[in-house]
Protein backbone atom coordinates (compact mmCIF):
# COMPACT_ATOMS: atom_id res chain seq x y z
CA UNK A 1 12.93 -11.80 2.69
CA UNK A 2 9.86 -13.41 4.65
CA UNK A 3 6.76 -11.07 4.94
CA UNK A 4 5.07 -11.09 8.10
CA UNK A 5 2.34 -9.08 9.58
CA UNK A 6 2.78 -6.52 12.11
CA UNK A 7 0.09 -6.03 14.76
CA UNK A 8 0.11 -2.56 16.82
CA UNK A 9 -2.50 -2.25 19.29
CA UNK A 10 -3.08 0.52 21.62
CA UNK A 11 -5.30 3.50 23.13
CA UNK A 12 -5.85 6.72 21.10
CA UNK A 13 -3.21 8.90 20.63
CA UNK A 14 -0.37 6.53 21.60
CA UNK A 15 1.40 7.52 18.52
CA UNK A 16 0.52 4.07 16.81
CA UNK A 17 -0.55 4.89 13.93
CA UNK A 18 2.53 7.12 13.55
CA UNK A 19 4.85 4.13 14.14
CA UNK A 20 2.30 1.69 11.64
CA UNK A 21 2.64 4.16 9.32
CA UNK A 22 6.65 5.19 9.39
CA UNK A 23 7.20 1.27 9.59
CA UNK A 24 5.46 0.22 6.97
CA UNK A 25 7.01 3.04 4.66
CA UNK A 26 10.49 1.71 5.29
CA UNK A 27 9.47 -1.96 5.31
CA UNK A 28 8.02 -1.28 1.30
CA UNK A 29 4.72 -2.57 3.37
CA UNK A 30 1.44 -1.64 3.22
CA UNK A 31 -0.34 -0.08 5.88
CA UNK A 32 -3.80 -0.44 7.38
CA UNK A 33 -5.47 2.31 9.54
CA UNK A 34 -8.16 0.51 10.89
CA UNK A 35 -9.08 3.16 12.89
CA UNK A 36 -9.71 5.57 9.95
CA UNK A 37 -12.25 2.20 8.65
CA UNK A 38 -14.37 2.52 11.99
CA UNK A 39 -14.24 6.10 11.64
CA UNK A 40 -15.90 6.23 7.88
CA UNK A 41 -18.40 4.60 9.18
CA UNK A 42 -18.98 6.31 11.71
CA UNK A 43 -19.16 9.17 9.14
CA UNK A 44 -21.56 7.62 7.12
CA UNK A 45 -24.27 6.67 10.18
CA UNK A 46 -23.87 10.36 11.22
CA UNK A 47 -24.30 12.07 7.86
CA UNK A 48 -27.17 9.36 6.80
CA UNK A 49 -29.11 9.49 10.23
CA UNK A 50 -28.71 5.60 10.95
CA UNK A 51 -30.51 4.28 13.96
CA UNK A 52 -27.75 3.12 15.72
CA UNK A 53 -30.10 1.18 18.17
CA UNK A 54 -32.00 -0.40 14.75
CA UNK A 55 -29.79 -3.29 13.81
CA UNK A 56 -31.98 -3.38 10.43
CA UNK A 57 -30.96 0.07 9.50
CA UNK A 58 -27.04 -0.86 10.74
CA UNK A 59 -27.17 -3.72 8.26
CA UNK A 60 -28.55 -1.65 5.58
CA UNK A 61 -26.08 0.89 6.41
CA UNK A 62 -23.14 -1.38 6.02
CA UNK A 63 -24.49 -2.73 2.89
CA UNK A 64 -24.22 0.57 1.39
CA UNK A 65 -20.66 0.85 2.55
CA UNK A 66 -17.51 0.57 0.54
CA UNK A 67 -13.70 1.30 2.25
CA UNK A 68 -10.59 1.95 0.53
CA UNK A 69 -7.09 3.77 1.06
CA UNK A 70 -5.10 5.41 -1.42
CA UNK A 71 -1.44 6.35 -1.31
CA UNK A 72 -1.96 10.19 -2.18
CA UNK A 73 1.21 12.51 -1.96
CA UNK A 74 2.82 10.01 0.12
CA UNK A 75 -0.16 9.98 2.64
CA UNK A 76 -2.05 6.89 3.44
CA UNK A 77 -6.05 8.63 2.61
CA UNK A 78 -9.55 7.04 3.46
CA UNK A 79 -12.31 6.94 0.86
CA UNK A 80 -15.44 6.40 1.55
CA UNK A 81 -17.83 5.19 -1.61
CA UNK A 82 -15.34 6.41 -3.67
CA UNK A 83 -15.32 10.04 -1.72
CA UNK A 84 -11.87 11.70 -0.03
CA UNK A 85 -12.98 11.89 3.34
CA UNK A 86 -9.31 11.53 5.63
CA UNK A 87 -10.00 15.64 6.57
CA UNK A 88 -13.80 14.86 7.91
CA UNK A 89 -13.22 11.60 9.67
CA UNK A 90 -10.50 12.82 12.30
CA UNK A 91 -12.43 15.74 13.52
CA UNK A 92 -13.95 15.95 16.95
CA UNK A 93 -17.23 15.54 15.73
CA UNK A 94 -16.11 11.68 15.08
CA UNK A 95 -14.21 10.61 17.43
CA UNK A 96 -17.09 11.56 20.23
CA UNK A 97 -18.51 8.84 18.35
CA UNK A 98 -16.69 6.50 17.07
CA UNK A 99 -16.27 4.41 20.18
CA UNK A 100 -19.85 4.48 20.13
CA UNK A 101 -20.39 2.78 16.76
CA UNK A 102 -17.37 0.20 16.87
CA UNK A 103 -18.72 -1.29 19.58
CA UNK A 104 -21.67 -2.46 17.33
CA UNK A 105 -20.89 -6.19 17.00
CA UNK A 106 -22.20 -6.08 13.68
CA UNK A 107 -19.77 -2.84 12.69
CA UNK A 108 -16.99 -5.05 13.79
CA UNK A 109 -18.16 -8.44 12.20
CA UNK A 110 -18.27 -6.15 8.99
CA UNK A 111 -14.58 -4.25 9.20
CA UNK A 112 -12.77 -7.36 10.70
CA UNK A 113 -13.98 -9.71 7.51
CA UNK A 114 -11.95 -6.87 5.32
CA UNK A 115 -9.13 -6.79 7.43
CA UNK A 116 -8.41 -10.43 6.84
CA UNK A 117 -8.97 -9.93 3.35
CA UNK A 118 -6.83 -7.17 3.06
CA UNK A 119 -3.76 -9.08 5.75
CA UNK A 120 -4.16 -12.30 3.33
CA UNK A 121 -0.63 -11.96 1.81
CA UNK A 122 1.15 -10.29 4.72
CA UNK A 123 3.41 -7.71 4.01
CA UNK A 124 1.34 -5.43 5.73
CA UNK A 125 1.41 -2.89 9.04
CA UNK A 126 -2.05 -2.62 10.82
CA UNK A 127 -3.14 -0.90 13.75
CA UNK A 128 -5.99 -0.97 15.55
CA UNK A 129 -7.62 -1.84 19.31
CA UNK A 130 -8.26 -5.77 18.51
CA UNK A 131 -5.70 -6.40 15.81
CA UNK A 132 -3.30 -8.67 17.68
CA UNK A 133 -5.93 -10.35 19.92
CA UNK A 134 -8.53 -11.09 17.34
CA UNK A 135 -7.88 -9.68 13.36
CA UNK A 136 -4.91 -11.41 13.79
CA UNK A 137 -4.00 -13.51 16.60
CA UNK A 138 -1.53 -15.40 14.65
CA UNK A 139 0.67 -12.21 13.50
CA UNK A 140 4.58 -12.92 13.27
CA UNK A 141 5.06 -9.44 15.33
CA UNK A 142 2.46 -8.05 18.24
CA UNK A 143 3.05 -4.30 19.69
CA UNK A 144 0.77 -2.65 22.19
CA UNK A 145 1.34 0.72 22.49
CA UNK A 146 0.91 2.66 25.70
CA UNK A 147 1.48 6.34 26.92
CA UNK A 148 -0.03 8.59 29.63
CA UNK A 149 -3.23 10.30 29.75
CA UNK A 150 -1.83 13.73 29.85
CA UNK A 151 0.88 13.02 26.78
CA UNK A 152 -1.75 11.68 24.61
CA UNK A 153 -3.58 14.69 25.35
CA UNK A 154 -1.23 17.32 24.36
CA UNK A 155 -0.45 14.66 20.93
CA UNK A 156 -4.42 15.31 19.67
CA UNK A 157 -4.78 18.92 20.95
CA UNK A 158 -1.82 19.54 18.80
CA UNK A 159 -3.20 17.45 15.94
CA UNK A 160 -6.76 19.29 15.88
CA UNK A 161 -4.92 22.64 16.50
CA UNK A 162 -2.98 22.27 13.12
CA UNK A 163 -6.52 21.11 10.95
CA UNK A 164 -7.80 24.31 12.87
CA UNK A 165 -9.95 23.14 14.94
CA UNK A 166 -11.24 25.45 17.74
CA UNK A 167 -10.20 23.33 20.86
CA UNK A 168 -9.47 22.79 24.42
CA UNK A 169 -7.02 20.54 25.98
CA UNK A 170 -9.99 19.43 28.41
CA UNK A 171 -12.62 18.59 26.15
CA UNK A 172 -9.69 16.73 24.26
CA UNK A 173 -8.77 14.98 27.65
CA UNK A 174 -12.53 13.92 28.35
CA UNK A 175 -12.90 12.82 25.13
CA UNK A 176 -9.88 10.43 25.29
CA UNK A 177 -10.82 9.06 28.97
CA UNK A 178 -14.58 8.20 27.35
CA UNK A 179 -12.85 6.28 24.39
CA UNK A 180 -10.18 4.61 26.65
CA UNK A 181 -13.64 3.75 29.30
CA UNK A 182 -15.92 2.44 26.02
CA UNK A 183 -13.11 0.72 24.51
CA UNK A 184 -11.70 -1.55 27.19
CA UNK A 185 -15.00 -2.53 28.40
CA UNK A 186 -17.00 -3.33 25.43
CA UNK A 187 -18.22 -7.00 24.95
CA UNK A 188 -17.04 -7.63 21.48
CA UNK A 189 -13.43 -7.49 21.36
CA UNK A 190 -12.28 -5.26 23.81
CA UNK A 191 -8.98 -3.20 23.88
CA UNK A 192 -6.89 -5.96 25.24
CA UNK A 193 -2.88 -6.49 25.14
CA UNK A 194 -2.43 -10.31 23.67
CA UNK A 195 -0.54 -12.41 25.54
CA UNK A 196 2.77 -12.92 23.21
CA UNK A 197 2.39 -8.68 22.62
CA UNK A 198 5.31 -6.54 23.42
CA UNK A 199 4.71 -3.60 25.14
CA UNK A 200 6.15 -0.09 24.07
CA UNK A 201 5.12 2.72 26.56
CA UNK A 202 5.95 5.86 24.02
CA UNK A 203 5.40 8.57 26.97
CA UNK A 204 8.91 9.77 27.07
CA UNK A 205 10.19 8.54 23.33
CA UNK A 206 11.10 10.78 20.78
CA UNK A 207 9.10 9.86 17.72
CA UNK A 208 12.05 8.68 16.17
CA UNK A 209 13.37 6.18 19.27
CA UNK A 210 9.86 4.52 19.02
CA UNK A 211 10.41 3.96 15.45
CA UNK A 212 14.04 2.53 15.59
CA UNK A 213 13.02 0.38 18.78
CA UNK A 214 10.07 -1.47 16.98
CA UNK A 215 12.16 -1.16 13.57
CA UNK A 216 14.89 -3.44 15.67
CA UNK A 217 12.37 -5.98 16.68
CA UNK A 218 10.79 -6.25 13.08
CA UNK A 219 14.83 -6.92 11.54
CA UNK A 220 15.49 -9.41 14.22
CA UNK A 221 12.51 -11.48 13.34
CA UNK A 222 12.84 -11.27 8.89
CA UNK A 223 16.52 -11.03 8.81
């Protein structure tokens, strides 16, 4: 059976990395959460007081930086420098500033270079805002994932709710609208739906119907 990459684009909280994850699980691929890569760094500038404005101190900063996942109790986990740090990087306290940071050309020069490391024998499932129209403009299989403001919104409250986080639905909406502004109209590699992507708007789908929809598409390309 050919391997192929699997590109899965889309806004925060569209339930991508849900589907990257469940489909490269059953596919015996490997998946790549490049999200959770922007976020450690984002980690690191924060907890190292980085300049973001000081391109020096950015590229001193990244130099310092190494990413890796590990498969632990069936659960895809960022390390950071050889730390466990999947529980920090998905709080609130990042992702008010993780837009922020990947739009640092440099930050993105850094992360894509490992992504095409890391996609150099296929086989893998990776999601991301740029993967289809940039990481990987030549992957066999494009998705871009879609879903309504207010859906998305309830999908993170109820995400931070469970890590027990203290908060509201609003400051979970603002956030998301901020990312969604920052993201689409940054001037390095913008979220952007590739031309040959196929669009899957997950607002009304069952977790499980988005996985057997995009499951069908991968069969009918490697079968």
């Amino acid at each position: 059976m050919n391997k192929i990459i699997i590109a899965i684009d889309g806004s925060s909280s569209c339930g991508k990395s849900t589907l990257a994850r469940t489909l490269a699980r059953k596919l015996g691929y490997r998946f790549i959460d490049t999200g959770a890569m922007y976020r450690a760094v984002t980690l690191y500038i924060l907890e190292n007081n980085v300049d973001i404005k000081d391109a020096e101190q950015i590229a001193l900063a990244l130099s310092r930086i190494t990413i890796s996942f590990e498969n632990i109790n069936g659960q895809n986990t960022a390390f950071l420098n050889g730390t466990n740090v999947e529980k920090k990087i998905r709080t609130m306290r990042i992702s008010h500033m993780v837009s922020e940071i990947a739009r640092i050309p440099e930050v993105r020069r850094f992360l894509v270079a490992q992504q095409h490391v890391m996609g150099k024998d296929k086989g893998i499932v990776m999601d991301g805002r740029d993967i289809g129209s940039v990481v990987f403009p030549s992957a066999e299989l494009k998705l871009f994932i879609s879903a309504s403001l207010e859906s998305r919104t309830e999908r993170r409250a109820a995400e931070l709710i469970e890590r027990g986080e203290s908060i509201t639905k609003e400051a979970v909406r603002e956030n998301l609208k901020k990312r969604d502004l920052i993201d689409s109209t940054r001037a390095d590699s913008p979220l952007i739906r590739a031309k040959d992507a196929i669009g899957l708007d997950t607002t009304h789908l069952t977790r499980d119907q988005m996985i057997e929809i995009a499951l069908q598409m991968v069969k009918n390309l490697i079968d």
